[in-house]
Structures are given as C-alpha cells and as structure tokens.
C-alpha atoms as a PDB file:
ATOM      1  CA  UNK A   1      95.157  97.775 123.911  1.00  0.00           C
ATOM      2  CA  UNK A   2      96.504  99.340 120.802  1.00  0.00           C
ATOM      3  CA  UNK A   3      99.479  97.513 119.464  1.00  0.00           C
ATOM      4  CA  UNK A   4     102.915 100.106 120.191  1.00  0.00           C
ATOM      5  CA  UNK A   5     104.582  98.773 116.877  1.00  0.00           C
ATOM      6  CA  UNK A   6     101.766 100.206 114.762  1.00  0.00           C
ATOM      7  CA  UNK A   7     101.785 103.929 113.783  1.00  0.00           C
ATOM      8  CA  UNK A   8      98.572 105.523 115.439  1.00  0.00           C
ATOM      9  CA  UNK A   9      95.917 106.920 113.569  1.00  0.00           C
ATOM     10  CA  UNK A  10      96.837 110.503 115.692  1.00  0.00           C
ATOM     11  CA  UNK A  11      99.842 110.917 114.023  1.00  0.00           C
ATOM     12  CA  UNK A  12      98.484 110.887 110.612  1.00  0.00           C
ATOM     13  CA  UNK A  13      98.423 114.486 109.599  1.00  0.00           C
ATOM     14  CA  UNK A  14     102.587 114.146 109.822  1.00  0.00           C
ATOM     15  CA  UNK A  15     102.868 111.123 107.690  1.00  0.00           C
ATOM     16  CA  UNK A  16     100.448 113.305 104.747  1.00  0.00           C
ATOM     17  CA  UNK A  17     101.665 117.090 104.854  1.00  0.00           C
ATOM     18  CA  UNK A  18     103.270 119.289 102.024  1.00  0.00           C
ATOM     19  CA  UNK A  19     107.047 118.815 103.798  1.00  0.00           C
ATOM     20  CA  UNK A  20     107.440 115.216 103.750  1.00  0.00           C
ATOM     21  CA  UNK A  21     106.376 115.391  99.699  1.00  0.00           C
ATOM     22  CA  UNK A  22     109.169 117.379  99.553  1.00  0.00           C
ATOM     23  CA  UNK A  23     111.584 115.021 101.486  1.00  0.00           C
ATOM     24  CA  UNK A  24     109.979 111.948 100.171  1.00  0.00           C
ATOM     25  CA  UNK A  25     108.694 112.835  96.706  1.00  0.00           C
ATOM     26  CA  UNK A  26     106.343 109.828  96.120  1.00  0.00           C
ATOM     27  CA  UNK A  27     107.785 110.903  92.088  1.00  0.00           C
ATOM     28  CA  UNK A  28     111.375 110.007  92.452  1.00  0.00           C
ATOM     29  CA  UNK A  29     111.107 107.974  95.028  1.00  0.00           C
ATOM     30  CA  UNK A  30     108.602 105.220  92.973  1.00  0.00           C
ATOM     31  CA  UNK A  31     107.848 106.965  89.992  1.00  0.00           C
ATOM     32  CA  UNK A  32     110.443 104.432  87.673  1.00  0.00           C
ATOM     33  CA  UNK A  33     108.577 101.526  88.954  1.00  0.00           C
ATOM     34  CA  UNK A  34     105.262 102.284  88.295  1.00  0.00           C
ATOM     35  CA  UNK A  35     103.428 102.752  84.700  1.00  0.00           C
ATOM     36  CA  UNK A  36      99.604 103.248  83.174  1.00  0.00           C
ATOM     37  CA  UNK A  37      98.092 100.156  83.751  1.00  0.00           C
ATOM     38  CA  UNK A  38      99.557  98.615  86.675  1.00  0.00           C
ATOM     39  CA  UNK A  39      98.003  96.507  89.266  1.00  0.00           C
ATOM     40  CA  UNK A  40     100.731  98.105  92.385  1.00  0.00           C
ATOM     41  CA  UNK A  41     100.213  97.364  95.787  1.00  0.00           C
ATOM     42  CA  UNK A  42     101.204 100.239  99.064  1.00  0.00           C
ATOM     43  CA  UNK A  43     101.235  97.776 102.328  1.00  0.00           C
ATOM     44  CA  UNK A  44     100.412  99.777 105.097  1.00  0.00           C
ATOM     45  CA  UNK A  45      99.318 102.603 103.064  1.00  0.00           C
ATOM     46  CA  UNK A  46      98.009 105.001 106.575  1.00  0.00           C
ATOM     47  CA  UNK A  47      96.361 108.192 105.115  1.00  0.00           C
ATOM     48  CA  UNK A  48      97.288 107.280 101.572  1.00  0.00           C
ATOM     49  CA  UNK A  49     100.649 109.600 101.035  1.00  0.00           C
ATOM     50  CA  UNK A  50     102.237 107.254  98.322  1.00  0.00           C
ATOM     51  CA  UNK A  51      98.455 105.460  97.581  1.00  0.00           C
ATOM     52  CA  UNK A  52      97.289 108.828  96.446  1.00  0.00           C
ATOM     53  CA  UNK A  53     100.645 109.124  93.686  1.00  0.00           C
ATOM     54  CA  UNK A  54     100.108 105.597  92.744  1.00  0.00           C
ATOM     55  CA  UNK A  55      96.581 105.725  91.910  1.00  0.00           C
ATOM     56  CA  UNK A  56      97.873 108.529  89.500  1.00  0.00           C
ATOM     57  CA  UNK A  57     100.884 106.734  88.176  1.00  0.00           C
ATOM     58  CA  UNK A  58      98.809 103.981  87.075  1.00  0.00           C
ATOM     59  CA  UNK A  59      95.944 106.109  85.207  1.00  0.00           C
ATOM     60  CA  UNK A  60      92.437 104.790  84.384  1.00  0.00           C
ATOM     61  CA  UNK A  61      93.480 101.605  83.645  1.00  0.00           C
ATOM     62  CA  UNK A  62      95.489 100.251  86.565  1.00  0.00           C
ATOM     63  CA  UNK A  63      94.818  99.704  90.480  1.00  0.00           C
ATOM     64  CA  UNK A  64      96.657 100.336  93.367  1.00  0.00           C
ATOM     65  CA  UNK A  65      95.731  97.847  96.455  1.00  0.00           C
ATOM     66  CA  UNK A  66      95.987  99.550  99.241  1.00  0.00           C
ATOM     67  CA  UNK A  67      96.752  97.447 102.848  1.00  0.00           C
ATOM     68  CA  UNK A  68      96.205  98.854 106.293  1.00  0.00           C
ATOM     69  CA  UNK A  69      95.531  97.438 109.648  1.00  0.00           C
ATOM     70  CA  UNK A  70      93.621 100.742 111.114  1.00  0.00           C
ATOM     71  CA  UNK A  71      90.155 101.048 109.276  1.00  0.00           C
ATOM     72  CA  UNK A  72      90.569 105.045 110.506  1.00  0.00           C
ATOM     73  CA  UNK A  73      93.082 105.314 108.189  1.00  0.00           C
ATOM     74  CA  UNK A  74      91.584 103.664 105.176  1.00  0.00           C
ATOM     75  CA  UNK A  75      88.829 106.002 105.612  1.00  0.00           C
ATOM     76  CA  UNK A  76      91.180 109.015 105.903  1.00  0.00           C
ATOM     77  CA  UNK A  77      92.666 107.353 102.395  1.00  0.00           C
ATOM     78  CA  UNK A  78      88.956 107.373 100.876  1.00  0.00           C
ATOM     79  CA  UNK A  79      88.429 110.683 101.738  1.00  0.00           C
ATOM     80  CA  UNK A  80      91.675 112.275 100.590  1.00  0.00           C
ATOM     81  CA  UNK A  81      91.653 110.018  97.322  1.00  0.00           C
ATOM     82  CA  UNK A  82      87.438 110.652  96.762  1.00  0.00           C
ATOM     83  CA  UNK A  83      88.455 114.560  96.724  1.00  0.00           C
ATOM     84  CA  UNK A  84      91.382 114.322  94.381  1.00  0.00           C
ATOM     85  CA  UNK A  85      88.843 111.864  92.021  1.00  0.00           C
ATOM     86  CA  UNK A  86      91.345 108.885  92.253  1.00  0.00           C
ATOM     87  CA  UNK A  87      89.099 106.619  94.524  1.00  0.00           C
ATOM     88  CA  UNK A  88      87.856 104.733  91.270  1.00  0.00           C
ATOM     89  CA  UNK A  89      91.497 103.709  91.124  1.00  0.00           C
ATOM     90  CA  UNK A  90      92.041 102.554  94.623  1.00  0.00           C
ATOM     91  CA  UNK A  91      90.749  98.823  96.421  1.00  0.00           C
ATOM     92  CA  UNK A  92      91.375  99.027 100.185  1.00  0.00           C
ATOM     93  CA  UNK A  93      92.031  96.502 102.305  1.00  0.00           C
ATOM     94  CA  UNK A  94      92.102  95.848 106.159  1.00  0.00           C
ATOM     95  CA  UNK A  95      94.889  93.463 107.074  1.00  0.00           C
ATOM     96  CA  UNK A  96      94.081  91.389 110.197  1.00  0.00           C
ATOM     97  CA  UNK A  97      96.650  90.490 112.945  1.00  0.00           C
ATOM     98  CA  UNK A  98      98.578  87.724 110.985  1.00  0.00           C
ATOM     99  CA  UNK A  99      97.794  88.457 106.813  1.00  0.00           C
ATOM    100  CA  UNK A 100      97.781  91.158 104.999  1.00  0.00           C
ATOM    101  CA  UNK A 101      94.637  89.482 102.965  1.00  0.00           C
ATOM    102  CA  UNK A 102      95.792  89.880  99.542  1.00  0.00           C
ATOM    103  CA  UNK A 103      94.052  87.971  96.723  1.00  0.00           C
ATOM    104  CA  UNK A 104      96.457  85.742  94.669  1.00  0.00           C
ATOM    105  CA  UNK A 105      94.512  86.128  91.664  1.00  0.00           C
ATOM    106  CA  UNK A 106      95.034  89.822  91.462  1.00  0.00           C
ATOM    107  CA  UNK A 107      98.947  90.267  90.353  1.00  0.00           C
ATOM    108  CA  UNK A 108     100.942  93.094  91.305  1.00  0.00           C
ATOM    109  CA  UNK A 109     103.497  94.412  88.904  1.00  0.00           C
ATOM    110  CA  UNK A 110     104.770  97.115  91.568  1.00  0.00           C
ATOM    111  CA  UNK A 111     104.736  96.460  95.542  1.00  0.00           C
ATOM    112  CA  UNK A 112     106.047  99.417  98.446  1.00  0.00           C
ATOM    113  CA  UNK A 113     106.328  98.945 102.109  1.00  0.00           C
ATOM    114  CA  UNK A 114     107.272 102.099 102.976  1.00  0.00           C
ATOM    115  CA  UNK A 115     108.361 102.127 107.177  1.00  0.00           C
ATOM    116  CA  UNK A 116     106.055  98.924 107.515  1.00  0.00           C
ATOM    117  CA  UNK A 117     107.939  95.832 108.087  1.00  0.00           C
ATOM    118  CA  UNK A 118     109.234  96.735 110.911  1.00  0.00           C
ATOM    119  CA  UNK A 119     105.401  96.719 112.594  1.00  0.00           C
ATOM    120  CA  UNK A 120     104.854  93.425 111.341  1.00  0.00           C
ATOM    121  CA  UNK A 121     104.144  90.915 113.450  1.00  0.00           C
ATOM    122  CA  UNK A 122     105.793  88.160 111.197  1.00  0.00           C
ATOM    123  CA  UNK A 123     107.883  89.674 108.255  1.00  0.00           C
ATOM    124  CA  UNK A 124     108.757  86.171 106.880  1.00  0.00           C
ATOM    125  CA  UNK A 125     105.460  85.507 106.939  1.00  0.00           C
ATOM    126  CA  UNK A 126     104.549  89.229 105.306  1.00  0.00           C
ATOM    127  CA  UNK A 127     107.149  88.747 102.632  1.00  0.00           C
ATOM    128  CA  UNK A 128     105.670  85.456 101.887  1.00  0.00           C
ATOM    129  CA  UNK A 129     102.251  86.660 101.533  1.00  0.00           C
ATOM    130  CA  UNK A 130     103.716  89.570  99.207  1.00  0.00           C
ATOM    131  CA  UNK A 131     105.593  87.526  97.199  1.00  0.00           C
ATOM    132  CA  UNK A 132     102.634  85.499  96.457  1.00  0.00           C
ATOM    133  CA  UNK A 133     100.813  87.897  94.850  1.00  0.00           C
ATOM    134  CA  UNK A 134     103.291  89.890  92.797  1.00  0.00           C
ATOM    135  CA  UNK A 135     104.187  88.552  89.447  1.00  0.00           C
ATOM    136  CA  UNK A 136     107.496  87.064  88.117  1.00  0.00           C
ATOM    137  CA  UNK A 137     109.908  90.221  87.359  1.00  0.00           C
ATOM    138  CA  UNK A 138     107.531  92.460  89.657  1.00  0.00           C
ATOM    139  CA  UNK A 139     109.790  95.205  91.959  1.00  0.00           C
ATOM    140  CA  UNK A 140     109.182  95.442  95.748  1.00  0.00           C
ATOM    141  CA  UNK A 141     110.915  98.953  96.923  1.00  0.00           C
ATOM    142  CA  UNK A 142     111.264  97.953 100.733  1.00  0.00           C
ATOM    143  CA  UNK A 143     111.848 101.579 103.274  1.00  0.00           C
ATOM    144  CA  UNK A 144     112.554 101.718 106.724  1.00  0.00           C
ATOM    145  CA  UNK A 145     113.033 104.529 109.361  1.00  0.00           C
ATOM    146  CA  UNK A 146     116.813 104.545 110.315  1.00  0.00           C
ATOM    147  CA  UNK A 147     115.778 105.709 113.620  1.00  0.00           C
ATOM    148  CA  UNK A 148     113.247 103.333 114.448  1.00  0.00           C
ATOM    149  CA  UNK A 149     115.134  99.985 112.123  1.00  0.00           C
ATOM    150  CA  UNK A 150     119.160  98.851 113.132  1.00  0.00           C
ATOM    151  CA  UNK A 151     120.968  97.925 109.982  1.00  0.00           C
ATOM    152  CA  UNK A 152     121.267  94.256 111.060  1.00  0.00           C
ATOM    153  CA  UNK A 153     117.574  94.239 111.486  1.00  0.00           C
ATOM    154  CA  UNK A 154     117.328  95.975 107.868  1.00  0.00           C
ATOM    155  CA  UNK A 155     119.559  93.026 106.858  1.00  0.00           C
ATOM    156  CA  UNK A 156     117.576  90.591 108.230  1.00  0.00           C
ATOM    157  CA  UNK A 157     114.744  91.780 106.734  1.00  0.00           C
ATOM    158  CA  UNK A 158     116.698  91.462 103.666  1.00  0.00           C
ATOM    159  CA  UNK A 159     117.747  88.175 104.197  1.00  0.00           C
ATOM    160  CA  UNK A 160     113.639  87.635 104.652  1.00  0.00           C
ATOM    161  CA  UNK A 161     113.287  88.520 101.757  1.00  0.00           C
ATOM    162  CA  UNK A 162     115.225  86.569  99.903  1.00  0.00           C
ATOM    163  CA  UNK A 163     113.757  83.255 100.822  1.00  0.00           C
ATOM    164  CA  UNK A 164     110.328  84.447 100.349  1.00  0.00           C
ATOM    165  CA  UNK A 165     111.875  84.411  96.718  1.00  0.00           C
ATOM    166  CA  UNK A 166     112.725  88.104  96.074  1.00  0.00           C
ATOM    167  CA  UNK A 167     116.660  89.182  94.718  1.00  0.00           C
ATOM    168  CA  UNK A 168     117.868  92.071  95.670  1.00  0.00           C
ATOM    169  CA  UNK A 169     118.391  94.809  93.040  1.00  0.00           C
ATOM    170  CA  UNK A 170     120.267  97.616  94.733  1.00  0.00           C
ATOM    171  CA  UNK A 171     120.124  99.881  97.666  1.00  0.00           C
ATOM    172  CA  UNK A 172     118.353 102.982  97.633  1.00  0.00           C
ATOM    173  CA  UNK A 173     119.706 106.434  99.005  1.00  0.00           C
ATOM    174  CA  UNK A 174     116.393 108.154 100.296  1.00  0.00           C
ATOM    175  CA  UNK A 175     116.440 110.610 103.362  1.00  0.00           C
ATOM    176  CA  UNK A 176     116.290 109.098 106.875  1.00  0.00           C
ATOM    177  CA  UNK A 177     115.669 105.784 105.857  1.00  0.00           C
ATOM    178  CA  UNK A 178     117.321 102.342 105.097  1.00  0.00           C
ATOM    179  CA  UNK A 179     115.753 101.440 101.207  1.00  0.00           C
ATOM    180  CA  UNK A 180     116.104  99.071  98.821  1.00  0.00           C
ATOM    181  CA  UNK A 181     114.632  97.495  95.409  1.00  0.00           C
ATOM    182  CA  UNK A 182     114.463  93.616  94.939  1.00  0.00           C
ATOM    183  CA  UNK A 183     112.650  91.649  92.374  1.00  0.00           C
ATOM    184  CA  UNK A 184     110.563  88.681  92.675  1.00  0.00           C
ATOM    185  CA  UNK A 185     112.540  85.970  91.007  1.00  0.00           C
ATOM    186  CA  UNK A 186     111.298  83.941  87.345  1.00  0.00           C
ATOM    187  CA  UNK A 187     111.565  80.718  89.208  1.00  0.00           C
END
C-alpha cells in the first residue's frame, strides 16, 4: 500500500512544467547558495525540477546527490537530466523507509528539501542524517507547502533542526510555501 504522505509518481508532470519555473524559479530561489564545484544535495528530488538547475549551477566539476524514495521518479530524473546532458553531473539515490542513505564521506556544501520533510517518516532523524553529511558552514534551504505544513509544525521542524546542529539564518519569502535558510554550525 503506497504510503499517503509521499507525493505519487502520477502527479509528476505538475511538480516539472514551465509554470511552476516561473513561480518557483529554481535561479532565485537557490541560485546564491550554489557555485561551480559544489558537492549539493536535493532530498526528495521527484522528477528532478531543482536537480536538473543544480546539476547546472555546479558545472563540470561539482555533483548534485539526488535522494528519492520512488525509483519511478529517479528514472524520470535520468531521463530528463540524460536529454539536457547533465546526467554526468547527477548521483541518484533511493532512500529506504527510515534513511535517506547518504554517504558521510561525500560532503555537501549546499542541501534543499524542497516540500519533503513533511513526508518524512522521522524528521529528527532526517535532519540528523543531513546534518551528517553537509560540511561545517554548509546552507540547508528547508520549503514547505503552506497548505499541506501548519506553522507550528514548520516550527517544529525548525526546532528539529536546530538540535540536529543547524542555526537558523533567516526566513525565506517564496510563493505558497513556509521557507527558510539555516547553516550547519562550526562546532
């Protein structure tokens, strides 16, 4: 039985169409966090909407991990990315059930969960497993849907957050959504 949390695989072609590029410009939405030569990471990447801008952010020389827990939709993200020659740039990964199976010995300079927490079974856990991959300094750019996300669960999430060792760095204002950028801490 499919898991109601998790965005299907039918609904794809609405999370990767021309109008939401225009209402969530993948550009000024992450484009100040990213740079040539980052490792960045897109947790519950679907069809690849903000993968796809990433891998092109980051040029030749840097990576973006992409996460998903639906297989269909990392091969809809092949496929888009092998057309637009960016797949050389791009390392899926399936998440299982509980982990989001990221390799500590890869770190992330640049991490988005764009309208993802919220179908995690275990965000402190998540936020854990995020944190331990990203390096000292690194940005996390955390979006929900307002809709779908209450702002006391937003805060809570938040809160998360912060003692999986991540401060926040301000709010973001970005349609339809509750947003904001915090850094993993030094310590």
């Amino acid at each position: 039985m499919p898991d109601e949390r998790i965005c299907p695989v039918r609904l794809a072609p609405y999370l990767d169409n021309p109008l939401r590029r225009l209402l969530h410009s993948p550009k000024k939405i992450i484009g100040t966090y990213l740079g040539e030569g980052d490792t960045a990471l897109d947790i519950g990447c679907g069809s690849g909407f903000f993968t796809r801008a990433m891998a092109r952010m980051v040029g030749d020389a840097g990576i973006v991990i992409a996460v998903d827990i639906q297989e269909e939709m990392l091969d809809m993200l092949r496929e888009k990315a092998a057309q637009k020659k960016l797949l050389s740039r791009i390392e899926c990964r399936l998440a299982g059930d509980r982990s989001l199976n990221l390799d500590p010995g890869t770190p992330v300079d640049f991490a988005l969960a764009f309208y993802v927490m919220h179908e995690m079974p275990d965000i402190p856990g998540g936020l854990r497993e995020i944190a331990g991959v990203m390096k000292p300094g690194a940005y996390l750019l955390i979006a929900e849907p307002s809709m779908h996300v209450s702002e006391e669960a937003f805060s809570d999430t938040m809160h998360e957050a912060g003692k999986a060792g991540f401060e926040m760095v301000r709010d973001l204002c970005i349609l339809w959504s509750r947003a904001a950028v915090l850094k993993k801490s030094s310590l």
